[in-house]
C-alpha atoms as a PDB file:
ATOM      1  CA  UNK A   1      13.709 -34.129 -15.610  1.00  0.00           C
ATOM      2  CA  UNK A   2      11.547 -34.472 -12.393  1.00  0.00           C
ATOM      3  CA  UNK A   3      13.153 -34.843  -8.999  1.00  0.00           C
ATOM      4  CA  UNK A   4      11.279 -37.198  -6.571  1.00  0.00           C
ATOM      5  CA  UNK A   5      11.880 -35.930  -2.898  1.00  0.00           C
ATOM      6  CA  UNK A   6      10.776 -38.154  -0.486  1.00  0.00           C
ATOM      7  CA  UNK A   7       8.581 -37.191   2.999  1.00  0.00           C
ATOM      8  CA  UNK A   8       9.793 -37.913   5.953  1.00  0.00           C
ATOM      9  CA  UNK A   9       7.659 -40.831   7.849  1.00  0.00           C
ATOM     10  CA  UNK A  10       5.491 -39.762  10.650  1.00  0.00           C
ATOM     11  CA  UNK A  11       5.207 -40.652  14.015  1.00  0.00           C
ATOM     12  CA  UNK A  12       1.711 -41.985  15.201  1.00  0.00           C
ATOM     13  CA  UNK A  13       1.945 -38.944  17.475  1.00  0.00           C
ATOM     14  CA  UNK A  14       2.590 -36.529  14.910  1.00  0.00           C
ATOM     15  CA  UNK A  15      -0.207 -38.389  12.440  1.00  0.00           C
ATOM     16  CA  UNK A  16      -2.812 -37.292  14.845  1.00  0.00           C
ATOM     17  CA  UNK A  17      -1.650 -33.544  15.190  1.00  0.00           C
ATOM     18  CA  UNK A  18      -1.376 -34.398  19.269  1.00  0.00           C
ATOM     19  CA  UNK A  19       2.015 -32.453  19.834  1.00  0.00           C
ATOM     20  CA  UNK A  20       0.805 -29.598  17.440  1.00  0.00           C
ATOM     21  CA  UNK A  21      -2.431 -29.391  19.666  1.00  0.00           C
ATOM     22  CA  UNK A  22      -0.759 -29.221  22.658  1.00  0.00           C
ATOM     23  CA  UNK A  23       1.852 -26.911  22.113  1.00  0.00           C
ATOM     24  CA  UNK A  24      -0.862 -24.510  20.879  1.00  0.00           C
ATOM     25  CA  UNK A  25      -2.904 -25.372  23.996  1.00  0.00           C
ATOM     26  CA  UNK A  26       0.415 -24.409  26.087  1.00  0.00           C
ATOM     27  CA  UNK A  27       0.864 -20.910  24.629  1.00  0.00           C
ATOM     28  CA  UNK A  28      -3.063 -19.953  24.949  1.00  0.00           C
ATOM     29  CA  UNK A  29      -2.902 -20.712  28.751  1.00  0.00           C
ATOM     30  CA  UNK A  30       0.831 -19.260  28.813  1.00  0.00           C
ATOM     31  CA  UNK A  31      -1.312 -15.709  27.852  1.00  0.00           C
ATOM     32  CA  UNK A  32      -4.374 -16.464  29.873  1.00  0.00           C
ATOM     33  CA  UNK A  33      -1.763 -16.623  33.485  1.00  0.00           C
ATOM     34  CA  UNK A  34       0.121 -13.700  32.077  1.00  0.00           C
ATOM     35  CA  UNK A  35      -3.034 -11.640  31.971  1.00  0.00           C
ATOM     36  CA  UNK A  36      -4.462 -13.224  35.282  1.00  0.00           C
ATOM     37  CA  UNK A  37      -1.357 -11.873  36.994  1.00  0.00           C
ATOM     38  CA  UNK A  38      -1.509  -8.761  35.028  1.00  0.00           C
ATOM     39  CA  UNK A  39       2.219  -8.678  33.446  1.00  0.00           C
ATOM     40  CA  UNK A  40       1.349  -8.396  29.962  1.00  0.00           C
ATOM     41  CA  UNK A  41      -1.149  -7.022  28.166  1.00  0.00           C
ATOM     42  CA  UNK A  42      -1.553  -9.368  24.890  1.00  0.00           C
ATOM     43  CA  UNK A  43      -4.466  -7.961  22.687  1.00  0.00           C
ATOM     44  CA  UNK A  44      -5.071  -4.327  21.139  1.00  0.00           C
ATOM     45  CA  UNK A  45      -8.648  -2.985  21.709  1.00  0.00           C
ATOM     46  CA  UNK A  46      -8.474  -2.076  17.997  1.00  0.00           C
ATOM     47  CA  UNK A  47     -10.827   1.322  17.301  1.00  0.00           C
ATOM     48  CA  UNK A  48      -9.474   3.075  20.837  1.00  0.00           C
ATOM     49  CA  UNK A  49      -6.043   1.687  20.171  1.00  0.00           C
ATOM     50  CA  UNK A  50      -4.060   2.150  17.160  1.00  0.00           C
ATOM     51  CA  UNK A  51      -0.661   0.635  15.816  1.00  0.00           C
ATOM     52  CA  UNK A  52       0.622   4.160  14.366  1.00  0.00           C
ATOM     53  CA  UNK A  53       3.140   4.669  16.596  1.00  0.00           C
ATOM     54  CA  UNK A  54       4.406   0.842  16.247  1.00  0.00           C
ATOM     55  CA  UNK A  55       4.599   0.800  12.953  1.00  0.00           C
ATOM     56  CA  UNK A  56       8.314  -0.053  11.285  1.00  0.00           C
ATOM     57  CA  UNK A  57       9.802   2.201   9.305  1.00  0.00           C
ATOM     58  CA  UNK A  58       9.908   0.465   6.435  1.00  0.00           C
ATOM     59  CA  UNK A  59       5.901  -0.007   6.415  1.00  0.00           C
ATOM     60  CA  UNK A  60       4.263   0.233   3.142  1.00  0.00           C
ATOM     61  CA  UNK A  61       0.616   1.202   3.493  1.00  0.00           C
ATOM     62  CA  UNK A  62      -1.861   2.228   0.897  1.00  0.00           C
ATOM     63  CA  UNK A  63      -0.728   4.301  -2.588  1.00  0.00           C
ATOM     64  CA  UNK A  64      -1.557   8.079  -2.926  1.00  0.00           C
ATOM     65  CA  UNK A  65      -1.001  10.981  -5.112  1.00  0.00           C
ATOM     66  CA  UNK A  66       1.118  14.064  -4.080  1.00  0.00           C
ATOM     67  CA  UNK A  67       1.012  17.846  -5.199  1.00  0.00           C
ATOM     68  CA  UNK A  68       4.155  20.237  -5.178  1.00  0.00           C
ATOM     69  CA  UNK A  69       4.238  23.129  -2.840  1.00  0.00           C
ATOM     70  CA  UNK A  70       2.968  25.204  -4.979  1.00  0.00           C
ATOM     71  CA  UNK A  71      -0.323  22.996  -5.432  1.00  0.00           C
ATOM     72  CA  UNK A  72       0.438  21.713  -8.967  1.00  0.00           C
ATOM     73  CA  UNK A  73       0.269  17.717 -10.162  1.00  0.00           C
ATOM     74  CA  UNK A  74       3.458  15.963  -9.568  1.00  0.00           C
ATOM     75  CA  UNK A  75       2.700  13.027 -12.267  1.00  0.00           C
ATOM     76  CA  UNK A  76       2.900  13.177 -15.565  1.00  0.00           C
ATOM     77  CA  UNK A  77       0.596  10.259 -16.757  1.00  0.00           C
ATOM     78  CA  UNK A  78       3.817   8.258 -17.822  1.00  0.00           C
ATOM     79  CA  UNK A  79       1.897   5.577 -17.054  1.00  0.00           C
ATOM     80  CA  UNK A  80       4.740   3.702 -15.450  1.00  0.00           C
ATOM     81  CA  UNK A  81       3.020   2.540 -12.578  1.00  0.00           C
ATOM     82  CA  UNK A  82      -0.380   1.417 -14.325  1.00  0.00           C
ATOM     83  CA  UNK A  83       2.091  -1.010 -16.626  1.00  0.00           C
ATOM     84  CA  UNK A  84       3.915  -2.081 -13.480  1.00  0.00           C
ATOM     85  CA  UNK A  85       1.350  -3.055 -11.148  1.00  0.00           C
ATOM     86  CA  UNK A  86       1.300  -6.521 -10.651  1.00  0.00           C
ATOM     87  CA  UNK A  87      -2.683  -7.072 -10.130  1.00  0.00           C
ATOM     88  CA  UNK A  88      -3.256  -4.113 -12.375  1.00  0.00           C
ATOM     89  CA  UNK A  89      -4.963  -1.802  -9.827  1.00  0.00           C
ATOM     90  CA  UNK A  90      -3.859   1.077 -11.235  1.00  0.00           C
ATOM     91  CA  UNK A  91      -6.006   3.357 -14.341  1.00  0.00           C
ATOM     92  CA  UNK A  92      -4.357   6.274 -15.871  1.00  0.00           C
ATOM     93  CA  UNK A  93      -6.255   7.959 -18.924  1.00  0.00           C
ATOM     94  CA  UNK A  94      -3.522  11.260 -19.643  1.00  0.00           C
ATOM     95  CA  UNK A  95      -5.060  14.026 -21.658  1.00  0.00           C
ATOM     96  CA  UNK A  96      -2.770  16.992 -23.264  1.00  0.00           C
ATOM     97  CA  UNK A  97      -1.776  20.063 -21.633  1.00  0.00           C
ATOM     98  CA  UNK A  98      -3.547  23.084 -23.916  1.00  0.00           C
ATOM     99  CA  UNK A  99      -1.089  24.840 -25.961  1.00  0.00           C
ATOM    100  CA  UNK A 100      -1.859  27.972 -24.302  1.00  0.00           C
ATOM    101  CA  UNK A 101      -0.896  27.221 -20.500  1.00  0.00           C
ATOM    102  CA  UNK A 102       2.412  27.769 -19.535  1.00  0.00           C
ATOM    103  CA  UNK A 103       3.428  24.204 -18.673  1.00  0.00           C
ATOM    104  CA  UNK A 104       2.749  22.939 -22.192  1.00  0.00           C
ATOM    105  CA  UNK A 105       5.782  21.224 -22.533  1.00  0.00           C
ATOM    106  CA  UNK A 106       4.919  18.867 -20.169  1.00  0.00           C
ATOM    107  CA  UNK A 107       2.353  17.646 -22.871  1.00  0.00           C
ATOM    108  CA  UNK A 108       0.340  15.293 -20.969  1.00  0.00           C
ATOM    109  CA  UNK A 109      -1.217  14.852 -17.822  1.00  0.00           C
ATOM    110  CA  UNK A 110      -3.853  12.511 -15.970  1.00  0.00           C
ATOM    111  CA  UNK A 111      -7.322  13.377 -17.298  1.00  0.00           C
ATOM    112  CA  UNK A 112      -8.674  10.166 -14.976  1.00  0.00           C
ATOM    113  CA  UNK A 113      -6.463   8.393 -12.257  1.00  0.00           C
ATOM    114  CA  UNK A 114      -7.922   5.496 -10.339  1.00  0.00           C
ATOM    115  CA  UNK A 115      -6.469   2.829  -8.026  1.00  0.00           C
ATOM    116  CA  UNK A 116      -8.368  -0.450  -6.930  1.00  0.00           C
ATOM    117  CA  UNK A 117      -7.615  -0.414  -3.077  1.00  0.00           C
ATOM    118  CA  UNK A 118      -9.330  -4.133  -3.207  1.00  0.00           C
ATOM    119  CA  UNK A 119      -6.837  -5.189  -6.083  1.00  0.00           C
ATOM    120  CA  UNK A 120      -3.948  -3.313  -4.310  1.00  0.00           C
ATOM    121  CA  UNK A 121      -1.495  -5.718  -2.747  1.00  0.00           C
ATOM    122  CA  UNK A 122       0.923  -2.629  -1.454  1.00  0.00           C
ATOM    123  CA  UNK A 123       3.695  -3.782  -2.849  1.00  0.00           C
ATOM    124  CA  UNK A 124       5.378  -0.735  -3.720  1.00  0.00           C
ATOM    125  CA  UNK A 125       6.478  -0.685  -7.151  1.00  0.00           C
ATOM    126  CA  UNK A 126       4.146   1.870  -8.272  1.00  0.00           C
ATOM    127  CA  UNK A 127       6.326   4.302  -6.055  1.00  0.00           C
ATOM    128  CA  UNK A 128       9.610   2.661  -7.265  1.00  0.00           C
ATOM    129  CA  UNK A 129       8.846   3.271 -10.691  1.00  0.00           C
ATOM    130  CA  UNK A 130       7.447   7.023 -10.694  1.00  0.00           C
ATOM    131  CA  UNK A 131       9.828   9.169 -12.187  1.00  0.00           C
ATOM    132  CA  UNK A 132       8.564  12.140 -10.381  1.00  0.00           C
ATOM    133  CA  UNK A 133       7.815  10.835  -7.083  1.00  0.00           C
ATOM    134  CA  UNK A 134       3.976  11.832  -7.690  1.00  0.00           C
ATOM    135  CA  UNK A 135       2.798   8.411  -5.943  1.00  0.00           C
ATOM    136  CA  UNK A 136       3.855   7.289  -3.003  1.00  0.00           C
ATOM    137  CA  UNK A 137       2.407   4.550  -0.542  1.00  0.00           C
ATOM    138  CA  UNK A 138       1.587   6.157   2.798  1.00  0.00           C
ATOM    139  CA  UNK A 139       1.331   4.601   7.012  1.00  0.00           C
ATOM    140  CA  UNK A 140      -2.269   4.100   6.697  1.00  0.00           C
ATOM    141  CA  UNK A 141      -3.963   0.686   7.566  1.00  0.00           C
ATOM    142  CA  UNK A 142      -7.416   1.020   7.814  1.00  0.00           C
ATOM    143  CA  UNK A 143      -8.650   1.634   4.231  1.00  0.00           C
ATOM    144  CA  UNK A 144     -12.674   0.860   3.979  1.00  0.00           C
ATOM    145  CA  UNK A 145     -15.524   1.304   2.438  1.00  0.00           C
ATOM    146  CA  UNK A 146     -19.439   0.291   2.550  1.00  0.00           C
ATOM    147  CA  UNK A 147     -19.089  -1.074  -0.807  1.00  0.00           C
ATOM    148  CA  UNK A 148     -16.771  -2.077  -3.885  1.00  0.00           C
ATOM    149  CA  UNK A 149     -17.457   1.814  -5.445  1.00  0.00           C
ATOM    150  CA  UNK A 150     -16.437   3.368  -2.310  1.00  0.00           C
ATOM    151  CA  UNK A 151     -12.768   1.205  -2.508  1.00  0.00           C
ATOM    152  CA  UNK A 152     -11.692   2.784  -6.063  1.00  0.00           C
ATOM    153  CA  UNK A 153      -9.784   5.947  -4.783  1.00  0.00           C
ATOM    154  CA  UNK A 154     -10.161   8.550  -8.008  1.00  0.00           C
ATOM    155  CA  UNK A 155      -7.903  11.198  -9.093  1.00  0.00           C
ATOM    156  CA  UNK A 156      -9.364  13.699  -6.585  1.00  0.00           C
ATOM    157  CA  UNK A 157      -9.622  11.274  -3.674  1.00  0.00           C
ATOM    158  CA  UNK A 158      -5.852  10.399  -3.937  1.00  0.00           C
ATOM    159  CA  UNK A 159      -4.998  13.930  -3.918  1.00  0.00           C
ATOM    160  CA  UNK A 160      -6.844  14.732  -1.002  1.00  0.00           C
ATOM    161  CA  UNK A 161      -5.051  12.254   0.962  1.00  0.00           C
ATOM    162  CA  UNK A 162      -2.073  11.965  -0.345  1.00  0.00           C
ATOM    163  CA  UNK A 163      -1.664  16.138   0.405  1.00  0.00           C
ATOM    164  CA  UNK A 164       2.224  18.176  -0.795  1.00  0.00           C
ATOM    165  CA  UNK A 165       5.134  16.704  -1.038  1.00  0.00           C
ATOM    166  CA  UNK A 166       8.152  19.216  -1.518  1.00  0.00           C
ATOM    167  CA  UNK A 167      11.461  19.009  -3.553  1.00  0.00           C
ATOM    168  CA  UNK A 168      12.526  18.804  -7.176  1.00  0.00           C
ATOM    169  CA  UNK A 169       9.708  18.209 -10.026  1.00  0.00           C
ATOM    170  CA  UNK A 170      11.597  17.654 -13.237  1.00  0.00           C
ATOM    171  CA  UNK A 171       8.091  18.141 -14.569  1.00  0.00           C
ATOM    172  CA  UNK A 172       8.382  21.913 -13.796  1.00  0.00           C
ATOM    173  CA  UNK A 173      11.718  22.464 -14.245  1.00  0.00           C
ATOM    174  CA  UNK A 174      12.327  25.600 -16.697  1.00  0.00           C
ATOM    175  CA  UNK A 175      15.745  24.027 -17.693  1.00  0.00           C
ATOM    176  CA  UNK A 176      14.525  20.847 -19.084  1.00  0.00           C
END
């Protein structure tokens, strides 16, 4: 059953945005006196000046892959994150680990890894969901690119940002 919920009736004032208008016009000369009398500085010069060390703690910038210490892939293609992401930025295509190299019973790992920076939203549940911690989304704002190609980070491009993380890999674990 549909609920009805009534506006509230405007003011003639309010109808033509005139107290909206002026209250904007009131903080705009508010900054333009504060910067006349030099108190407060209100805009970053962007390229010279950076927000790195402003940046909250809890900050989630753009998604990269880490390597252990001892340079070996953390992930394990589980896929996970490509099934969680939300705008479906995310392309894993695993392959099998060769029965010859010592980490065969891993069995899989990511033949082809590729994230859509333009599709990204950063929400974080890529690096929620990643059983080995091999993604993670790191401080970095200022992702670009002269065109859409340049924006899909491959398997080798989120490695070399992404650089070692250390601790724990149940991936290389003898014991498991």
């Amino acid at each position: 059953m549909a609920i009805t919920v009534e506006r509230p009736k405007l003011t003639l004032l309010e109808k033509f945005y005139f107290p909206a208008i002026m209250k904007g016009l009131r903080i705009t000369i508010g900054h333009a006196i504060r910067i006349l009398r030099r108190k407060k500085k209100v805009t970053m010069q962007y390229p010279e000046e950076k927000w790195d060390d402003n940046l909250p703690e809890h900050y989630r910038g753009a998604p990269a892959l880490v390597t252990d210490e001892h340079g070996r892939e953390r992930c394990v293609s589980c896929q996970l994150c490509e099934f969680i992401c939300p705008p479906r930025a995310i392309t894993i295509i695993p392959e099998e680990i060769p029965p010859e190299d010592q980490w065969s019973k891993v069995e899989k790992r990511p033949r082809e890894f590729e994230i859509d920076m333009i599709r990204c939203i950063y929400c974080g549940m890529c690096e929620e969901v990643c059983p080995e911690q091999a993604i993670y989304l790191r401080k970095d704002y200022a992702i670009t690119g002269y065109n859409r190609d340049e924006m899909v980070h491959n398997k080798e491009k989120l490695y070399e940002i992404g650089g070692v993380r250390e601790g724990l890999v149940n991936k290389w674990n003898k014991l498991k």
